[in-house]
PDB file of N, CA and C in Angstrom:
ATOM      1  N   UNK A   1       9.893  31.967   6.311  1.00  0.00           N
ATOM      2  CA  UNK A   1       9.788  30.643   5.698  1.00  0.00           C
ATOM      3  C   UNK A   1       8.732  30.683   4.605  1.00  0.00           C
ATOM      4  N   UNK A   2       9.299  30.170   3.327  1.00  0.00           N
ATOM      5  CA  UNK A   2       7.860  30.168   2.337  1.00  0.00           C
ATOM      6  C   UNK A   2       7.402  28.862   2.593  1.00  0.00           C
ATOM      7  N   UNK A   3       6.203  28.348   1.710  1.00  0.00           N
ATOM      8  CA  UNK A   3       5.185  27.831   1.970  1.00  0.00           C
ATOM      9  C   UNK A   3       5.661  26.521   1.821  1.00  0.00           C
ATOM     10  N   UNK A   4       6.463  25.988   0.504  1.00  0.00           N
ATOM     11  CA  UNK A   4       7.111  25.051   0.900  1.00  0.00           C
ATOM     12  C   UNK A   4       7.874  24.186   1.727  1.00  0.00           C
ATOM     13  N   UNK A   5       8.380  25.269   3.003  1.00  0.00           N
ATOM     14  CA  UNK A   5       9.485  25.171   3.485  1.00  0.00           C
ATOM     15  C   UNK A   5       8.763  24.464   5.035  1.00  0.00           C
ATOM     16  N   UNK A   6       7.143  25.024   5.415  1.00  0.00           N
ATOM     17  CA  UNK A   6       6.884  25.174   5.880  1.00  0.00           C
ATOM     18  C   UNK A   6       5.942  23.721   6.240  1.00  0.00           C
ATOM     19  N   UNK A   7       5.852  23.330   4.513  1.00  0.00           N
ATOM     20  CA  UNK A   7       4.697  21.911   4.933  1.00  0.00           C
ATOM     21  C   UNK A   7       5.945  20.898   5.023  1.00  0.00           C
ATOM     22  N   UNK A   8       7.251  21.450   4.486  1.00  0.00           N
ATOM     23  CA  UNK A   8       8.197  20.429   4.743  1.00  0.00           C
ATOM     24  C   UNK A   8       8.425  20.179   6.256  1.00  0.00           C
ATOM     25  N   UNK A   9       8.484  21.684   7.167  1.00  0.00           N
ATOM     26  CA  UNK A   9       8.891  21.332   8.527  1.00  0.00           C
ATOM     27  C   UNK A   9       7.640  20.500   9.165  1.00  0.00           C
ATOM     28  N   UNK A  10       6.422  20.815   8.919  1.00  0.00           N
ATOM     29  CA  UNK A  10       5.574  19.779   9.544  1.00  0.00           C
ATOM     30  C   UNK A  10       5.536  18.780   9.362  1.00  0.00           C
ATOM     31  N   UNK A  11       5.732  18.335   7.883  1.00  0.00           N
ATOM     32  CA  UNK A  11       5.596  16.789   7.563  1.00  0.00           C
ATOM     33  C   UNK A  11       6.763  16.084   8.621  1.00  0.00           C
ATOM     34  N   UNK A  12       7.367  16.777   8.645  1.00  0.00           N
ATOM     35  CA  UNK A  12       9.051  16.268   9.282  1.00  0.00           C
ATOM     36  C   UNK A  12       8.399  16.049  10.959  1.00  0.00           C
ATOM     37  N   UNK A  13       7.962  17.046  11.406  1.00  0.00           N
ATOM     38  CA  UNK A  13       7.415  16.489  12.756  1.00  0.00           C
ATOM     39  C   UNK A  13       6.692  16.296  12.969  1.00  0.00           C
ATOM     40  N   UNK A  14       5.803  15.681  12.406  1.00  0.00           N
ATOM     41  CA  UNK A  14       4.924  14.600  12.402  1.00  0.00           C
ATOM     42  C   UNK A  14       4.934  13.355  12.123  1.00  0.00           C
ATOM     43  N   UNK A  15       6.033  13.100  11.488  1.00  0.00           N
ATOM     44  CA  UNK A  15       6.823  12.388  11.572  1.00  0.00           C
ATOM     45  C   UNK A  15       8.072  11.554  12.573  1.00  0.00           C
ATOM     46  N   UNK A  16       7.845  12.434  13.263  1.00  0.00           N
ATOM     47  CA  UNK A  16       8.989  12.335  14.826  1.00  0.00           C
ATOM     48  C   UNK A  16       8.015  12.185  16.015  1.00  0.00           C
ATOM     49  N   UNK A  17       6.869  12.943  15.636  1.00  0.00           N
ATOM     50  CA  UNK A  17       6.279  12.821  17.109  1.00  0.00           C
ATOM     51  C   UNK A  17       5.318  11.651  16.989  1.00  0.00           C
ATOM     52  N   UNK A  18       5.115  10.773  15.428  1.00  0.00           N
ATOM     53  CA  UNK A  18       4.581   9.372  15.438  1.00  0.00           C
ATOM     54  C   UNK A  18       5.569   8.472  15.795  1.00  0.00           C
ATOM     55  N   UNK A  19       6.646   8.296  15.380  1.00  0.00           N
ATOM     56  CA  UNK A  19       7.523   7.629  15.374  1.00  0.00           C
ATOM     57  C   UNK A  19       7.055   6.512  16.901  1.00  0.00           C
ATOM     58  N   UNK A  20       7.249   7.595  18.189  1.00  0.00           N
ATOM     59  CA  UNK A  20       7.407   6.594  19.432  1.00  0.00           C
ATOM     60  C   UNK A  20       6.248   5.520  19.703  1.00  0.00           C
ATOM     61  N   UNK A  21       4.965   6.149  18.789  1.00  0.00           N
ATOM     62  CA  UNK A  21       3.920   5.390  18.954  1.00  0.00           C
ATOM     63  C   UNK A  21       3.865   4.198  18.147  1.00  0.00           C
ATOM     64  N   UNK A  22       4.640   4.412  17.001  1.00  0.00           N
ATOM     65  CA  UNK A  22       4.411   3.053  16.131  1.00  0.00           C
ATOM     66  C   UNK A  22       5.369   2.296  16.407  1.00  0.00           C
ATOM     67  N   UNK A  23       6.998   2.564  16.996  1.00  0.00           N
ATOM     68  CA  UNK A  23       7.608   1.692  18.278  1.00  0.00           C
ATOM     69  C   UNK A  23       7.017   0.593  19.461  1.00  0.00           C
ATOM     70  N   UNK A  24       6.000   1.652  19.558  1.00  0.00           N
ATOM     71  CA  UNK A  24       5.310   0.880  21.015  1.00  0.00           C
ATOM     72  C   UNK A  24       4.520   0.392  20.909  1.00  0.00           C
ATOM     73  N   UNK A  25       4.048  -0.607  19.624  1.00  0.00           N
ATOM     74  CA  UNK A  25       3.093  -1.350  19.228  1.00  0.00           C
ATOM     75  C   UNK A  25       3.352  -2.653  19.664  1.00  0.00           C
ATOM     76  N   UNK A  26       2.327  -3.574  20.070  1.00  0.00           N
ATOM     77  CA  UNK A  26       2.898  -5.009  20.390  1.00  0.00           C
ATOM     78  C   UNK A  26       2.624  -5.403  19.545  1.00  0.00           C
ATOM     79  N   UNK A  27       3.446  -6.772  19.330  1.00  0.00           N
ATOM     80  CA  UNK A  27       3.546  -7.787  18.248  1.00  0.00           C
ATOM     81  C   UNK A  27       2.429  -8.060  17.300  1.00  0.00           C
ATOM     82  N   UNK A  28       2.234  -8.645  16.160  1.00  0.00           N
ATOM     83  CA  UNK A  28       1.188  -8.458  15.669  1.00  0.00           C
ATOM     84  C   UNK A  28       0.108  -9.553  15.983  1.00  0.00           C
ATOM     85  N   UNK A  29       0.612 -10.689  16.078  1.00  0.00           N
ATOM     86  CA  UNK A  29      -0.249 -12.278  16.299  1.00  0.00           C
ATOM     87  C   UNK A  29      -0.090 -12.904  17.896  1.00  0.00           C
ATOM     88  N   UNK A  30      -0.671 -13.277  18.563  1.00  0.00           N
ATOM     89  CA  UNK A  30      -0.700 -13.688  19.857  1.00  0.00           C
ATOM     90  C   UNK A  30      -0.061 -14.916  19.491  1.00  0.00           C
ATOM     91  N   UNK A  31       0.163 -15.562  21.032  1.00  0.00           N
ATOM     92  CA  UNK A  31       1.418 -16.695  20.466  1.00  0.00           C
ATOM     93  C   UNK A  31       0.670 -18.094  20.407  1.00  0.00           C
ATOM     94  N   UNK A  32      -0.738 -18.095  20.211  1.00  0.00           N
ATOM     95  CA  UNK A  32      -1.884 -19.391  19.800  1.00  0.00           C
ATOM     96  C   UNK A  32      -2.125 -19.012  18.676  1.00  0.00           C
ATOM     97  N   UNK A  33      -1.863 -18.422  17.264  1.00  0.00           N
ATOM     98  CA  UNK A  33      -1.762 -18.646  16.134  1.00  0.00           C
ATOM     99  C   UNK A  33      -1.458 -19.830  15.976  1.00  0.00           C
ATOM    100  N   UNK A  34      -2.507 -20.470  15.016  1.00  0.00           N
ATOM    101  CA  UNK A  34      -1.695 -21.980  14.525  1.00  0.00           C
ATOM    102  C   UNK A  34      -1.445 -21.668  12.897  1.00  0.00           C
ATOM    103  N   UNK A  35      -0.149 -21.383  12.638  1.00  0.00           N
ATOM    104  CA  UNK A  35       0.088 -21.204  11.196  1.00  0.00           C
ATOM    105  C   UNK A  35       0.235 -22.024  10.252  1.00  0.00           C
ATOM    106  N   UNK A  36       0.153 -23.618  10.901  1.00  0.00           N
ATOM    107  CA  UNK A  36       0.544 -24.941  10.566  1.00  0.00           C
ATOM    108  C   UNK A  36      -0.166 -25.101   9.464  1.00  0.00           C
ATOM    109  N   UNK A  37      -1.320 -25.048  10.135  1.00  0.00           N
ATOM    110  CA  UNK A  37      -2.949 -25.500   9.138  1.00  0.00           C
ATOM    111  C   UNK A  37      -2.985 -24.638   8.011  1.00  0.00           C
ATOM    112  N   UNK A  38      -3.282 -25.333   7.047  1.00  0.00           N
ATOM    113  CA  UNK A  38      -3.333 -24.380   5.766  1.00  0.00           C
ATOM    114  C   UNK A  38      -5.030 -23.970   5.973  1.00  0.00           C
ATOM    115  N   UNK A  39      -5.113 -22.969   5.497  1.00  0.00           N
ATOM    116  CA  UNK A  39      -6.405 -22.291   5.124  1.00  0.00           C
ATOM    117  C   UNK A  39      -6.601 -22.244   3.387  1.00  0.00           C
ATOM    118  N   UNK A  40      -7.827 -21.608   3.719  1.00  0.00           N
ATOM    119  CA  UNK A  40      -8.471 -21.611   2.008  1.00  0.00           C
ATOM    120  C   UNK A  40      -8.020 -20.121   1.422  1.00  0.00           C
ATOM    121  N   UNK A  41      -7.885 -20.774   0.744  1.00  0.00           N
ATOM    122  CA  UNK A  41      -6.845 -19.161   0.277  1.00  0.00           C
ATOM    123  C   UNK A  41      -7.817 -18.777  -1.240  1.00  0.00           C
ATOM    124  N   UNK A  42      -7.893 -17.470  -1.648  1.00  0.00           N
ATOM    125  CA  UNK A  42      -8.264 -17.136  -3.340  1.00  0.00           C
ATOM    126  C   UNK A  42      -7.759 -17.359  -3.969  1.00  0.00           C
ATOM    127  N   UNK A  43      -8.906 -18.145  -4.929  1.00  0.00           N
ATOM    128  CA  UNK A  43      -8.020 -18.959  -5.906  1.00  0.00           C
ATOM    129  C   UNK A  43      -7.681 -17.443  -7.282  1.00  0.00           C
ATOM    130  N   UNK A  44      -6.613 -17.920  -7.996  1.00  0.00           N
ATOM    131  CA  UNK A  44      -6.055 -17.016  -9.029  1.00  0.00           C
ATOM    132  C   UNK A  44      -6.239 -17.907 -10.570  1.00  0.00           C
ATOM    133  N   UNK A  45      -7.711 -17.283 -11.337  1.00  0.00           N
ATOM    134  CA  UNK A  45      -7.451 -18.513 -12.149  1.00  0.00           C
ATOM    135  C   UNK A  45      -7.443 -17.508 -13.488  1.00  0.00           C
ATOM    136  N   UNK A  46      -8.048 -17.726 -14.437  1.00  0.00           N
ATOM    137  CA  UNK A  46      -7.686 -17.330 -15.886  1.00  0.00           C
ATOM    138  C   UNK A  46      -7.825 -15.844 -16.125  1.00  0.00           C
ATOM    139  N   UNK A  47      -8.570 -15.113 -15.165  1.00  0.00           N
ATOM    140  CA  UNK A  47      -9.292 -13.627 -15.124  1.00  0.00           C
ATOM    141  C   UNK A  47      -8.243 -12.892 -14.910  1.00  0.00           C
ATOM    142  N   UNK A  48      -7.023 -13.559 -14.114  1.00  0.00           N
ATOM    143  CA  UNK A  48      -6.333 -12.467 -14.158  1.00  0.00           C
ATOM    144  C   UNK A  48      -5.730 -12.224 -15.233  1.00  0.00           C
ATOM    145  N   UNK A  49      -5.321 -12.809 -16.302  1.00  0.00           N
ATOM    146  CA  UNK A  49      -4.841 -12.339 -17.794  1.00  0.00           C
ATOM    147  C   UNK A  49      -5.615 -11.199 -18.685  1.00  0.00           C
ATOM    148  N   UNK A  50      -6.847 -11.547 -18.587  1.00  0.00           N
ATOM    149  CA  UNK A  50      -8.105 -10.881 -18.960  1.00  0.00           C
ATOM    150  C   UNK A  50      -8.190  -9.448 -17.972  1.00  0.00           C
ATOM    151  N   UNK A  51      -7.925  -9.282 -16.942  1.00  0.00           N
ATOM    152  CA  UNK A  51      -7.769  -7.874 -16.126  1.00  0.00           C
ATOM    153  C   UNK A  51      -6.406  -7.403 -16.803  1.00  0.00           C
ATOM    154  N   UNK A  52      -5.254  -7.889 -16.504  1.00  0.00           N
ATOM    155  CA  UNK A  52      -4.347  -7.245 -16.657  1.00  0.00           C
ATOM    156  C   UNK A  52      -4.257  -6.820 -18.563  1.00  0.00           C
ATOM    157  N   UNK A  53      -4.656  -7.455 -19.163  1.00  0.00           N
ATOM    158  CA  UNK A  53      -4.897  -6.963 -20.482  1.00  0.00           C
ATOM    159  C   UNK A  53      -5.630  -5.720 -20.641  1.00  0.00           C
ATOM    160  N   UNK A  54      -6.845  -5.921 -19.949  1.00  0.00           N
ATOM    161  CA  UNK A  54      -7.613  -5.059 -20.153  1.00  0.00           C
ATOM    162  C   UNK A  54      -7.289  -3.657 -19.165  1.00  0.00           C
ATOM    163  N   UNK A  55      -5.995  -3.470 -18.198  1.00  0.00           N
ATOM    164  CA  UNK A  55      -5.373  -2.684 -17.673  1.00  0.00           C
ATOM    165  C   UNK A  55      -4.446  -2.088 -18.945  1.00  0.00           C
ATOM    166  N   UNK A  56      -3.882  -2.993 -19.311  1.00  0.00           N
ATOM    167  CA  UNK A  56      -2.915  -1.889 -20.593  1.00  0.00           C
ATOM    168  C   UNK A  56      -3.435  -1.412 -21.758  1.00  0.00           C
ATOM    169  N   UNK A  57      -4.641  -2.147 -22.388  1.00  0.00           N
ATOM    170  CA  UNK A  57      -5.493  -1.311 -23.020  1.00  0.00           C
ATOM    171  C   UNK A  57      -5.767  -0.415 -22.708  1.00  0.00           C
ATOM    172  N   UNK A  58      -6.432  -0.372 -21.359  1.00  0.00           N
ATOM    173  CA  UNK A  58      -6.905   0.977 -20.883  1.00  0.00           C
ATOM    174  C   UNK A  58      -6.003   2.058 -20.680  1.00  0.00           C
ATOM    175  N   UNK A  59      -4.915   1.630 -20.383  1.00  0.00           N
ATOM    176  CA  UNK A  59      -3.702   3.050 -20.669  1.00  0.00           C
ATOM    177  C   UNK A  59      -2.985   3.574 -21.218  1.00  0.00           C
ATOM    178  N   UNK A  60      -2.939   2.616 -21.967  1.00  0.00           N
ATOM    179  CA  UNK A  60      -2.521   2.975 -23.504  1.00  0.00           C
ATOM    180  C   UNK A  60      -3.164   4.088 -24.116  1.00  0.00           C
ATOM    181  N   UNK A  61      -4.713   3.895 -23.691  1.00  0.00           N
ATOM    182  CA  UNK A  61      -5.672   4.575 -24.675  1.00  0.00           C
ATOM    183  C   UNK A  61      -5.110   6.159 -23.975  1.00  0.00           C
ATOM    184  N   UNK A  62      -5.432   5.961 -22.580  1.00  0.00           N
ATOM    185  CA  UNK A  62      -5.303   7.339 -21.976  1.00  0.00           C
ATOM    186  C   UNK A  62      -3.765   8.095 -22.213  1.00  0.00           C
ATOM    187  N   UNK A  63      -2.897   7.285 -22.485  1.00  0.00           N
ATOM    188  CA  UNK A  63      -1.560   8.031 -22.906  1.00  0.00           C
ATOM    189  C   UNK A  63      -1.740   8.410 -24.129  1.00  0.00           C
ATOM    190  N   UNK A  64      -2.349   7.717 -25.125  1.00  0.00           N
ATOM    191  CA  UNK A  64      -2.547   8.116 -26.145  1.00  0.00           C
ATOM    192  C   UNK A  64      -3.865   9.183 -26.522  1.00  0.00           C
ATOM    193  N   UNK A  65      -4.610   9.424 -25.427  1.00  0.00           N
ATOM    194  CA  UNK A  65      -5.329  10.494 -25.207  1.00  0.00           C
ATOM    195  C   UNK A  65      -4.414  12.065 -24.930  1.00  0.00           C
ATOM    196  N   UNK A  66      -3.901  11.666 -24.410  1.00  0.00           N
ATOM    197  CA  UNK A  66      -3.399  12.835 -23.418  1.00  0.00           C
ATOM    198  C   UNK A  66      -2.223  13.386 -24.393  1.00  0.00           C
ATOM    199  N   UNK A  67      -2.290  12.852 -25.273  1.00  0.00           N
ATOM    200  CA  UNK A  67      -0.602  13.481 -26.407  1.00  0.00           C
ATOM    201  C   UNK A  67      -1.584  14.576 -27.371  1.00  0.00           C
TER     202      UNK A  67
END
């Protein structure tokens, strides 16, 4: 088996031998969750335009670095 062949067979069972454990997980929320009530949630206000701008600037530059 070459080396490839080899991290493929492990990934693969390790994959099989997690499997039964993440099956046998219980539910995620107990059943006294009150989901009714709203909570305070983060607010999303003008910054995110200003990040995401300043995300495609920034990669732009680096694609245009990297040519």
């Amino acid at each position: 088996m070459n080396n490839k062949s080899k991290i493929r067979f492990i990934a693969v069972l390790i994959l099989f031998l997690t499997m039964p454990l993440v099956y046998a997980l219980p539910p995620g929320f107990p059943g006294d969750v009150d989901d009714e009530t709203p909570t305070p949630t983060a607010p999303i206000d003008g910054f995110i335009g200003v990040a995401i701008a300043a995300g495609a600037v920034y990669g732009i530059r680096k694609l245009r670095q990297n040519k």
